[in-house]
Structure formats: structure tokens, C-alpha cells
Protein backbone atom coordinates (compact mmCIF):
# COMPACT_ATOMS: atom_id res chain seq x y z
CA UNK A 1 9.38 18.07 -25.53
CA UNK A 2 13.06 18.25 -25.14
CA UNK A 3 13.89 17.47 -28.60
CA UNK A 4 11.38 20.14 -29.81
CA UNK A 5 12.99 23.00 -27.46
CA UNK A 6 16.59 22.25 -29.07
CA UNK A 7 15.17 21.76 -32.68
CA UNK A 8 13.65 25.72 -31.60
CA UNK A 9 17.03 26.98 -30.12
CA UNK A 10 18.97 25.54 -33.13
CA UNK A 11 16.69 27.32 -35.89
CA UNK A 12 16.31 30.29 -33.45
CA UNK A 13 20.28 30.64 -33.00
CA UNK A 14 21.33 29.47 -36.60
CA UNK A 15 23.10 26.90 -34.87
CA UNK A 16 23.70 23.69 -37.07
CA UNK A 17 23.16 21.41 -33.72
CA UNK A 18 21.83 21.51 -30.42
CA UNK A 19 21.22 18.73 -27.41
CA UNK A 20 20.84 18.93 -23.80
CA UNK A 21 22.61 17.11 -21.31
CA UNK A 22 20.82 15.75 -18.29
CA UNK A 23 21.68 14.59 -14.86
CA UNK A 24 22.57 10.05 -14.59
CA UNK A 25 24.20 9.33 -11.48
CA UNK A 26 27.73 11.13 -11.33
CA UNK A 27 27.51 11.95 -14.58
CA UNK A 28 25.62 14.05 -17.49
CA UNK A 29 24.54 12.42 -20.25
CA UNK A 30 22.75 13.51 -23.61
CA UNK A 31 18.79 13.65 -23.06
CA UNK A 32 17.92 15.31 -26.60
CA UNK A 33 19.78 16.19 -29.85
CA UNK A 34 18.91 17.85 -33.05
CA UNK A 35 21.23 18.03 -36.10
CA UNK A 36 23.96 15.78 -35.28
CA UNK A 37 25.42 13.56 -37.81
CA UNK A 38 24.36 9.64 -37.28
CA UNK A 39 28.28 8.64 -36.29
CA UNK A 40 28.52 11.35 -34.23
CA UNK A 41 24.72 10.99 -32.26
CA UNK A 42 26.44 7.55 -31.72
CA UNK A 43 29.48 8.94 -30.04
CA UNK A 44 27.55 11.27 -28.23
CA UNK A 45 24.99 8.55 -26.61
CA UNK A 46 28.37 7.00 -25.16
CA UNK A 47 29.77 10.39 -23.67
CA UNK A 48 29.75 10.83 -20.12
CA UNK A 49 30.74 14.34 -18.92
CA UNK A 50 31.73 15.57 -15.52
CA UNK A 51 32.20 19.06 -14.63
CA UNK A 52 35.99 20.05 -16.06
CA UNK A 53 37.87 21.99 -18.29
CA UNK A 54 37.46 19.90 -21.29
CA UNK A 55 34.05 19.88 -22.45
CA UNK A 56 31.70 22.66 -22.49
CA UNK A 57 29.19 20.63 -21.15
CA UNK A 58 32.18 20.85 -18.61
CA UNK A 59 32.66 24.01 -17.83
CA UNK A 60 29.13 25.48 -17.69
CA UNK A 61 28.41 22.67 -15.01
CA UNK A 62 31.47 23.43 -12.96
CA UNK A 63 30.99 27.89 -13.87
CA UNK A 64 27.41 27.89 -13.46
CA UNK A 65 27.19 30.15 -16.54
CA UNK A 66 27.22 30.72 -20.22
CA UNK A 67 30.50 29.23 -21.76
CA UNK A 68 30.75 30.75 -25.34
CA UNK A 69 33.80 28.92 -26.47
CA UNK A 70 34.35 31.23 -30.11
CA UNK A 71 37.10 28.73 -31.86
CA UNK A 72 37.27 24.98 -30.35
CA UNK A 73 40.17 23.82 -32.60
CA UNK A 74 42.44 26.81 -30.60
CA UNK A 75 41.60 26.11 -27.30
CA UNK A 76 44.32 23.96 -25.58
CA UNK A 77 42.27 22.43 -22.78
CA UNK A 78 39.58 20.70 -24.59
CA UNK A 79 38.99 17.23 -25.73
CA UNK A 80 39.95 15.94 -28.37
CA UNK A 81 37.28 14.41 -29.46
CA UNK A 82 35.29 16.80 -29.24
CA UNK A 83 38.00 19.01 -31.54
CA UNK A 84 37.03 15.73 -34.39
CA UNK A 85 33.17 16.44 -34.03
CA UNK A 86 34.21 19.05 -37.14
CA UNK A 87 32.25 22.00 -34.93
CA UNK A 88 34.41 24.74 -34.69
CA UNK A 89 32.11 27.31 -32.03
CA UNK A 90 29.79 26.32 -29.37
CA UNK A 91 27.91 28.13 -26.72
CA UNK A 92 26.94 25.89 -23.46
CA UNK A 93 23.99 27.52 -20.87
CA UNK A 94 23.28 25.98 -17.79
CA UNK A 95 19.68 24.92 -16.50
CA UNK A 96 20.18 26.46 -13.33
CA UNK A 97 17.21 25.59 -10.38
CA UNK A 98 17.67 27.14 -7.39
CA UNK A 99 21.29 27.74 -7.96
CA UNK A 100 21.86 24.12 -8.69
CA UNK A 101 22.32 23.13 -12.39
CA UNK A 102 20.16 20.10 -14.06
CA UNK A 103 21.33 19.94 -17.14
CA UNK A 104 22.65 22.10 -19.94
CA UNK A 105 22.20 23.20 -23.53
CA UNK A 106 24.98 23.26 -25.94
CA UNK A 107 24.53 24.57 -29.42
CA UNK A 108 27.14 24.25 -31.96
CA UNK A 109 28.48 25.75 -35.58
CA UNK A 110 30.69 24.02 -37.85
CA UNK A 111 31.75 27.39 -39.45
CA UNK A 112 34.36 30.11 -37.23
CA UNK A 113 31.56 32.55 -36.17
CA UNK A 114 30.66 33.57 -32.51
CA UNK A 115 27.29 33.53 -30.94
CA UNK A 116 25.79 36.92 -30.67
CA UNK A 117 24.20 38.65 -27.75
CA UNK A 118 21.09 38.43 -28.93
CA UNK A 119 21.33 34.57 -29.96
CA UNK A 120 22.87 34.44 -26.61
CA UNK A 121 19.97 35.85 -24.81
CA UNK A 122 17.68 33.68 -27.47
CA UNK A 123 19.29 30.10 -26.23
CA UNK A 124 18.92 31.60 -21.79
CA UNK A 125 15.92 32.04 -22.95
CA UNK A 126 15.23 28.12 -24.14
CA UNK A 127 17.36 26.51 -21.35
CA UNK A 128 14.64 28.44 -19.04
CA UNK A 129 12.05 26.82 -20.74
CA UNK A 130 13.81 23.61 -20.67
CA UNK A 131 14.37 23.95 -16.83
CA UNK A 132 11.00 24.93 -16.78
CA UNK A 133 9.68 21.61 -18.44
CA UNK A 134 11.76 18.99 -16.70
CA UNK A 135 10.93 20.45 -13.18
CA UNK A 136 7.03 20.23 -14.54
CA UNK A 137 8.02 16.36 -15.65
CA UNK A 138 9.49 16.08 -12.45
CA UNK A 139 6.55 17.38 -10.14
CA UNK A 140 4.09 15.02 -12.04
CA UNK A 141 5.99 12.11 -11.42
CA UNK A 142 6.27 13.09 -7.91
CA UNK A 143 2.59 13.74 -7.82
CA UNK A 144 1.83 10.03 -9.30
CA UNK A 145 4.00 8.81 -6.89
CA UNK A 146 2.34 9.87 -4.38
CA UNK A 147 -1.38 9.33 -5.77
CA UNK A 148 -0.04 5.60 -5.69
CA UNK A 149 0.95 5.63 -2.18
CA UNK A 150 -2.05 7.22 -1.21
CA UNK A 151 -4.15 4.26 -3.98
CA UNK A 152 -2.36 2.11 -1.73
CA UNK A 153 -2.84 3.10 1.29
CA UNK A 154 -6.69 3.29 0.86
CA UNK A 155 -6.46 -0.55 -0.31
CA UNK A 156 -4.68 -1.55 2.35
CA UNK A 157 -7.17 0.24 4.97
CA UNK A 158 -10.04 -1.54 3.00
CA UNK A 159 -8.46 -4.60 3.66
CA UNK A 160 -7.90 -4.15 7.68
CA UNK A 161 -11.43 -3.00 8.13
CA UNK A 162 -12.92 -6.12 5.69
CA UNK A 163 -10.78 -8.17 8.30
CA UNK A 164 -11.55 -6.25 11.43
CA UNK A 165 -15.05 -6.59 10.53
CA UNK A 166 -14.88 -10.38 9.95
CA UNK A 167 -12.93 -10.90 13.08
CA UNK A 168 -15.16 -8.66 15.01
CA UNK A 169 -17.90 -10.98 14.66
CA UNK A 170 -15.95 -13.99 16.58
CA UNK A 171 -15.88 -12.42 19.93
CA UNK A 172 -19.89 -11.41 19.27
CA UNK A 173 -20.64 -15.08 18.16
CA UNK A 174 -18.88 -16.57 21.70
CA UNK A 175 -20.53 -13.78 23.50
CA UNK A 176 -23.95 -16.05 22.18
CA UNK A 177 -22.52 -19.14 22.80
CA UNK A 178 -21.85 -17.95 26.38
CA UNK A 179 -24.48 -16.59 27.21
CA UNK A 180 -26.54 -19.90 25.51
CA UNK A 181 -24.59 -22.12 28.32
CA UNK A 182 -25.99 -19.75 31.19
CA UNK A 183 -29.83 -20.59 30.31
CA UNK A 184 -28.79 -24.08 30.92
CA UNK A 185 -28.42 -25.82 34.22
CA UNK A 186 -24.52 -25.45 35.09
CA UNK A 187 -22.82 -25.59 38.41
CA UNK A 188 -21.60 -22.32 39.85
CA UNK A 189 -17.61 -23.26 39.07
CA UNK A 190 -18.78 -23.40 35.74
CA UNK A 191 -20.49 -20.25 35.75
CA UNK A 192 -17.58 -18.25 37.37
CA UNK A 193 -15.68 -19.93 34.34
CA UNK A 194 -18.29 -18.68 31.53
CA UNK A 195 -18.44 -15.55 33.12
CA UNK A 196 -14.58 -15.20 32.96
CA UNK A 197 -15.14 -16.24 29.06
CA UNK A 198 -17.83 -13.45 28.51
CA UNK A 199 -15.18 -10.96 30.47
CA UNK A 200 -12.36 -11.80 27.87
CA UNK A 201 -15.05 -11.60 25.07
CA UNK A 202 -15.87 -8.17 25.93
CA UNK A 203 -12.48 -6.99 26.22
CA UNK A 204 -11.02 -8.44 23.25
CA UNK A 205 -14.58 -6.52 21.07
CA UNK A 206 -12.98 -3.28 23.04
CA UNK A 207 -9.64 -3.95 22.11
CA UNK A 208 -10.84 -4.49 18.16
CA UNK A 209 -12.53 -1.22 18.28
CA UNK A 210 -10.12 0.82 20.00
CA UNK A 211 -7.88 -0.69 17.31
CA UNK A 212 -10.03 0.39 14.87
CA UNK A 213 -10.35 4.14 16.42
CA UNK A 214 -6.50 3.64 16.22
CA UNK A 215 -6.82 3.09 12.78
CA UNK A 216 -8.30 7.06 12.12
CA UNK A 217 -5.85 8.29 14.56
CA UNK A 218 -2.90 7.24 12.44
CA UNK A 219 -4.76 8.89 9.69
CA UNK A 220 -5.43 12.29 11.20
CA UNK A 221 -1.13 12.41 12.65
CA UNK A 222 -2.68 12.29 16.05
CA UNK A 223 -1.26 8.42 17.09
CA UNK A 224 2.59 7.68 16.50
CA UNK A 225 3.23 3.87 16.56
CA UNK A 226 5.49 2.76 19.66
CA UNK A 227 7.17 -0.21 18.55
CA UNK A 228 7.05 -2.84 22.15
CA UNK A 229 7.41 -6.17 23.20
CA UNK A 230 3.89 -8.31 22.70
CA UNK A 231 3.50 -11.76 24.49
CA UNK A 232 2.20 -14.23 22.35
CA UNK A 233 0.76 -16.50 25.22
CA UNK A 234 -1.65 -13.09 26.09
CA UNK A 235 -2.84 -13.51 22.49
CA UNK A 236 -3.31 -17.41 22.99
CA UNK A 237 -5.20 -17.35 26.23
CA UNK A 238 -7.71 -14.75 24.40
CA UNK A 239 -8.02 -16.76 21.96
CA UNK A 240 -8.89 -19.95 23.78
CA UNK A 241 -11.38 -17.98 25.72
CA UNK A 242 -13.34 -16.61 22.70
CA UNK A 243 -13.11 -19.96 20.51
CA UNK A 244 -13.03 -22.77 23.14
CA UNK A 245 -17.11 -22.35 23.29
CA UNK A 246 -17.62 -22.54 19.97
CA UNK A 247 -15.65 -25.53 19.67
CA UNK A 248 -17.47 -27.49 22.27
CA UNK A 249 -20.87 -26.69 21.04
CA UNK A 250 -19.87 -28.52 17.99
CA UNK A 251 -18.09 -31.17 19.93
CA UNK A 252 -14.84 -30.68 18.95
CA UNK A 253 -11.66 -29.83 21.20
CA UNK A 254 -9.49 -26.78 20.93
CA UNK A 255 -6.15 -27.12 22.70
CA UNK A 256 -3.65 -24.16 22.51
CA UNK A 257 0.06 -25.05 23.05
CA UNK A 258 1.64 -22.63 26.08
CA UNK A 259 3.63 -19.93 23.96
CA UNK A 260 6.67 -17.60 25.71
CA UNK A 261 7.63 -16.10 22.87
CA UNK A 262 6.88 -12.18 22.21
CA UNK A 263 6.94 -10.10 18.69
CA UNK A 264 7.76 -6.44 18.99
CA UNK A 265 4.72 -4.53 17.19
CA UNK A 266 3.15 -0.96 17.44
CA UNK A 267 0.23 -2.06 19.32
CA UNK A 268 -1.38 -5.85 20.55
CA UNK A 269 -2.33 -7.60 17.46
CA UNK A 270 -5.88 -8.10 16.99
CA UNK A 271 -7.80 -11.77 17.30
CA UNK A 272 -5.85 -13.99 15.25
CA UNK A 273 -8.19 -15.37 12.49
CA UNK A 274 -6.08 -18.80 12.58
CA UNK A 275 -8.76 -20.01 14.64
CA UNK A 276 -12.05 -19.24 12.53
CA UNK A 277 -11.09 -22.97 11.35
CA UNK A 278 -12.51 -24.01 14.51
CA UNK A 279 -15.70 -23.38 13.59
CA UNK A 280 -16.06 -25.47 10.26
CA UNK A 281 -13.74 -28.43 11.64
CA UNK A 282 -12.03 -30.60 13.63
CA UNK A 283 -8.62 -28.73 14.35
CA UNK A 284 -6.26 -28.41 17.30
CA UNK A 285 -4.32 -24.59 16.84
CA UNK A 286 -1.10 -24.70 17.87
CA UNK A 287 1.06 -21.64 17.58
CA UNK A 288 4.69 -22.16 18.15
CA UNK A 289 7.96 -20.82 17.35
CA UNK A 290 10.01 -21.83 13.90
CA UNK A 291 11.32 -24.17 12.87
CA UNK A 292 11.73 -25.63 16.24
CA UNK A 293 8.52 -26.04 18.76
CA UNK A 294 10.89 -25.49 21.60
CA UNK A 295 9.23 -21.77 23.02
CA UNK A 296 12.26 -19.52 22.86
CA UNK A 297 11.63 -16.11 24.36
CA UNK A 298 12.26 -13.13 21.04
CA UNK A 299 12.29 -15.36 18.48
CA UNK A 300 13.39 -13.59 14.75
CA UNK A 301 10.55 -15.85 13.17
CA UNK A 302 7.29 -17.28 14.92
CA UNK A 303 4.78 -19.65 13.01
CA UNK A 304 1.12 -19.96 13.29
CA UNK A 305 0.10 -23.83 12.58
CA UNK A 306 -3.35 -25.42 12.22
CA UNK A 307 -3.11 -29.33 12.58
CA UNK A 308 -5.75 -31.45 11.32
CA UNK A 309 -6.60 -33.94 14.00
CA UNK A 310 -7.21 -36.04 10.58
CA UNK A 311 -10.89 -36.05 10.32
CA UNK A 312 -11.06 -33.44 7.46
CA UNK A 313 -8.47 -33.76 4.24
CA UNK A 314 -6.40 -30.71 4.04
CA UNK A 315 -8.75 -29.09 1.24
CA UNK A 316 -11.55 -29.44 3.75
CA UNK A 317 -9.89 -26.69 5.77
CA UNK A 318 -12.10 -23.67 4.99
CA UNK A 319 -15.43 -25.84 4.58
CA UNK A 320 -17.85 -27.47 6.39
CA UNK A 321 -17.22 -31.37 6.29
């Protein structure tokens, strides 16, 4: 589009070249060109101009206005390369947004005669347009950017729900296996045990749905994350209450390694799914800090093992064996 708009102002202007200079980094480099000699489009894609004296890219960056620079070959401050370019008049308009320029248009003549008004208000009128155009270029990238975000987004929140839903179903499943044990003949320390189990149960499902409610909150700008210390050994215990039925019932042993580290996170994580490989084999879980197993309170990095007790090869992990 931009080489069509300075094709337009050179015919429009009688102008035997045009280009406009955008915006990289620091500098302002040539975006589009029409009617330049090949050696000199080469010199050109080199140039990098800075607002100054010698260029009329130059000086409509630094004046903010129309430079109409009538004879270059008798004007002491500029360039001299751009004296060799053989042009001998150029006009230079800023694209001006919001008082800010973004680029500029420079038309040039290789013959001594000056721009008139009307070609003058001819070539605003183009550098408008070309304003006009890269702020529309702009906004739809800005829009795609954000449609990605927001693609993004809506994957990752498919994601958490898939695995909220999956982990939602371990505290249900021990909530059966607890309440299983209670039809049978146990002694009352037992019982006070299962029904601490069922307690835990029941809070963690609360927990995972408030979590979830959390999860709309965020959405809506009514939550804001507070970033706080979470102990890992509250995490372990809940899990050893929820899973440690389940185990036994299939007559294997869960044994959780005492944890004091903590992870700062927005809110307490939700049932750790490291332990669904209780259910399909014989594991011990053993979360610990890393490298070392020595429990170090605030730990940078904290590890989440499984350990075969070696019944099962490692490929066994995630099916029944």
C-alpha cells in the first residue's frame, strides 16, 4: 500500500521519485520508494537518518513540518551524499499522529524547479493518507495480538477445567472408598480416623470448587491474585488423606515423605495429580525439595517424584499392570 501511495504522490506532484521513511529503533529508515535509480535504491536501503540539519528526512522530523528545500546543490548544511543522488529539489512532509511524527514523505526532482502550492497541498494530502494507513496496519496488528492472547487464554482455561474436572473426581472416589470401610466392622479409633479422612475429602472437593468459582472471578476483574507463602506439607497431608484409601483397597502402601518447604502462589494449589498413579500401581510419592532431599524451608526449585517400589517397569506408570 505504501509503495502505491508514493507511486500516486510522484505522478500527482510530477516528481521523478518519491519514498517514505518509517520509524526502526533510533532511527528512520526507507519503508517504500518509487523511481529511484537501482544504485541509488541500494544506497538508500543503507541510510539511516536522525532528525538534523542534513537530510530532509532530517529536518521535517526535527521541524514537524513541510521542508521544501528549492536547490539542494546550494544549500551548505546538507549531505553530501545526498548532493550526488543528482536531485536537485525536494519537498519532505511529515506523517504527523497526534503531534508525534511516524514517518515522512520525500519527493524529489532532478531538474531546478520548486514544488508548488498546490503540489504542496497534493503530497499533505498523501502523507495523510499514508498516516492514515500505517495507523490502520498498526491497529490490526494490535487487534491480532490481542485475539491471540485472548485464543490463548481460552485454551489455557480449557485445560484447568479438563484438569479440575479429572482431579475433582479423586476426592469423590475416596469419599466411596470411605464410606465402603464404614459398612464394615471397624473399631471406633478407626472410625474417628475414616471420619477425619471423609472431613479432609470434603474440604479439599470445596477447596476445588471454590477454586474453580475463582477461576470466573479472575475473568469478570472481580479477584486480584495475592501472591503468599503455601506449605507444601498442608498439600501432602491432603493428599495422603484422599489417596491413602484407595491405596489400601488395592493393597498397596502410600507413604508421603514430611515436606517443610513452601512455594509462594496466588492461592493453595489444587490436589496434586502426582498421585492418580496410586491407583493403577504400586508407587510410594515422595515430594521433596531439588536436587537435594534435605527439606529446606523457601526453596527456589521443589520436585515432585514418583518412585516405583519396582513392581511395575517405568512404562507401566500410567497403566494397569
Amino acid at each position: 500500500l505504501l509503495n502505491q501511495l508514493v507511486d500516486l504522490a510522484a505522478r500527482l506532484c510530477a516528481a521523478n521519485s518519491a519514498s517514505i521513511w518509517r520509524p526502526f529503533g533510533e532511527t528512520y529508515q526507507i519503508a517504500a520508494a518509487f523511481g529511484h535509480p537501482p544504485e541509488h535504491t541500494e544506497r538508500l536501503d543503507r541510510l539511516s537518518v536522525r532528525p538534523g540539519r542534513d537530510t530532509g528526512v532530517g529536518r521535517a522530523l526535527r521541524e514537524r513540518k513541510v521542508v521544501h528545500i528549492v536547490d539542494i546543490q546550494g544549500d551548505l548544511e546538507l549531505h553530501q551524499e545526498l548532493k550526488a543522488s543528482g536531485n536537485r529539489t525536494i519537498i519532505a512532509v511529515p506523517l504527523m499522529r497526534e503531534g508525534v511524527p511516524i514517518g515522512v514523505l520525500v519527493m524529489s526532482r532532478q531538474t531546478l524547479r520548486p514544488f508548488t502550492e498546490r503540489e504542496i497541498e497534493l503530497a499533505t494530502t498523501v502523507a495523510d493518507q499514508a498516516m492514515i494507513a500505517i495507523e490502520n496496519v498498526r491497529l490490526f496488528e494490535a487487534l491480532q495480538a490481542r485475539t491471540r492472547e485472548l485464543d490463548e487464554a481460552n485454551q489455557a482455561k480449557s485445560r484447568f477445567i479438563a484438569a479440575a474436572s479429572h482431579d475433582l473426581r479423586q476426592p469423590l472416589h475416596a469419599l466411596g472408598l470411605f464410606v465402603d470401610r464404614l459398612h464394615g466392622r471397624v473399631k471406633a479409633a478407626e472410625r474417628r480416623g475414616i471420619v477425619e479422612q471423609i472431613d479432609a475429602a470434603v474440604a479439599a472437593m470445596d477447596e476445588l470448587f471454590n477454586q474453580l468459582l475463582d477461576i470466573s472471578k479472575l475473568d469478570a476483574g472481580v479477584l486480584t491474585p495475592t501472591i503468599s507463602d503455601f506449605p507444601i506439607a498442608h498439600l501432602l497431608k491432603r493428599t495422603e488423606s484422599i489417596f491413602a484409601g484407595r491405596a489400601r483397597k488395592k493393597g498397596l502402601s502410600l507413604r508421603i515423605v514430611s515436606n517443610r518447604s513452601a512455594v509462594e502462589t496466588s492461592h493453595g494449589p489444587m490436589i496434586t495429580r502426582q498421585a492418580n498413579a496410586t491407583s493403577i500401581t504400586r508407587m510410594t510419592a515422595d515430594m521433596s525439595d531439588a536436587p537435594s532431599a534435605t527439606p529446606r524451608p523457601l526453596t527456589p526449585r521443589l520436585a515432585a517424584r514418583m518412585r516405583p517400589c519396582g513392581v511395575c517397569s517405568p512404562t507401566d506408570a500410567n497403566s494397569d499392570c
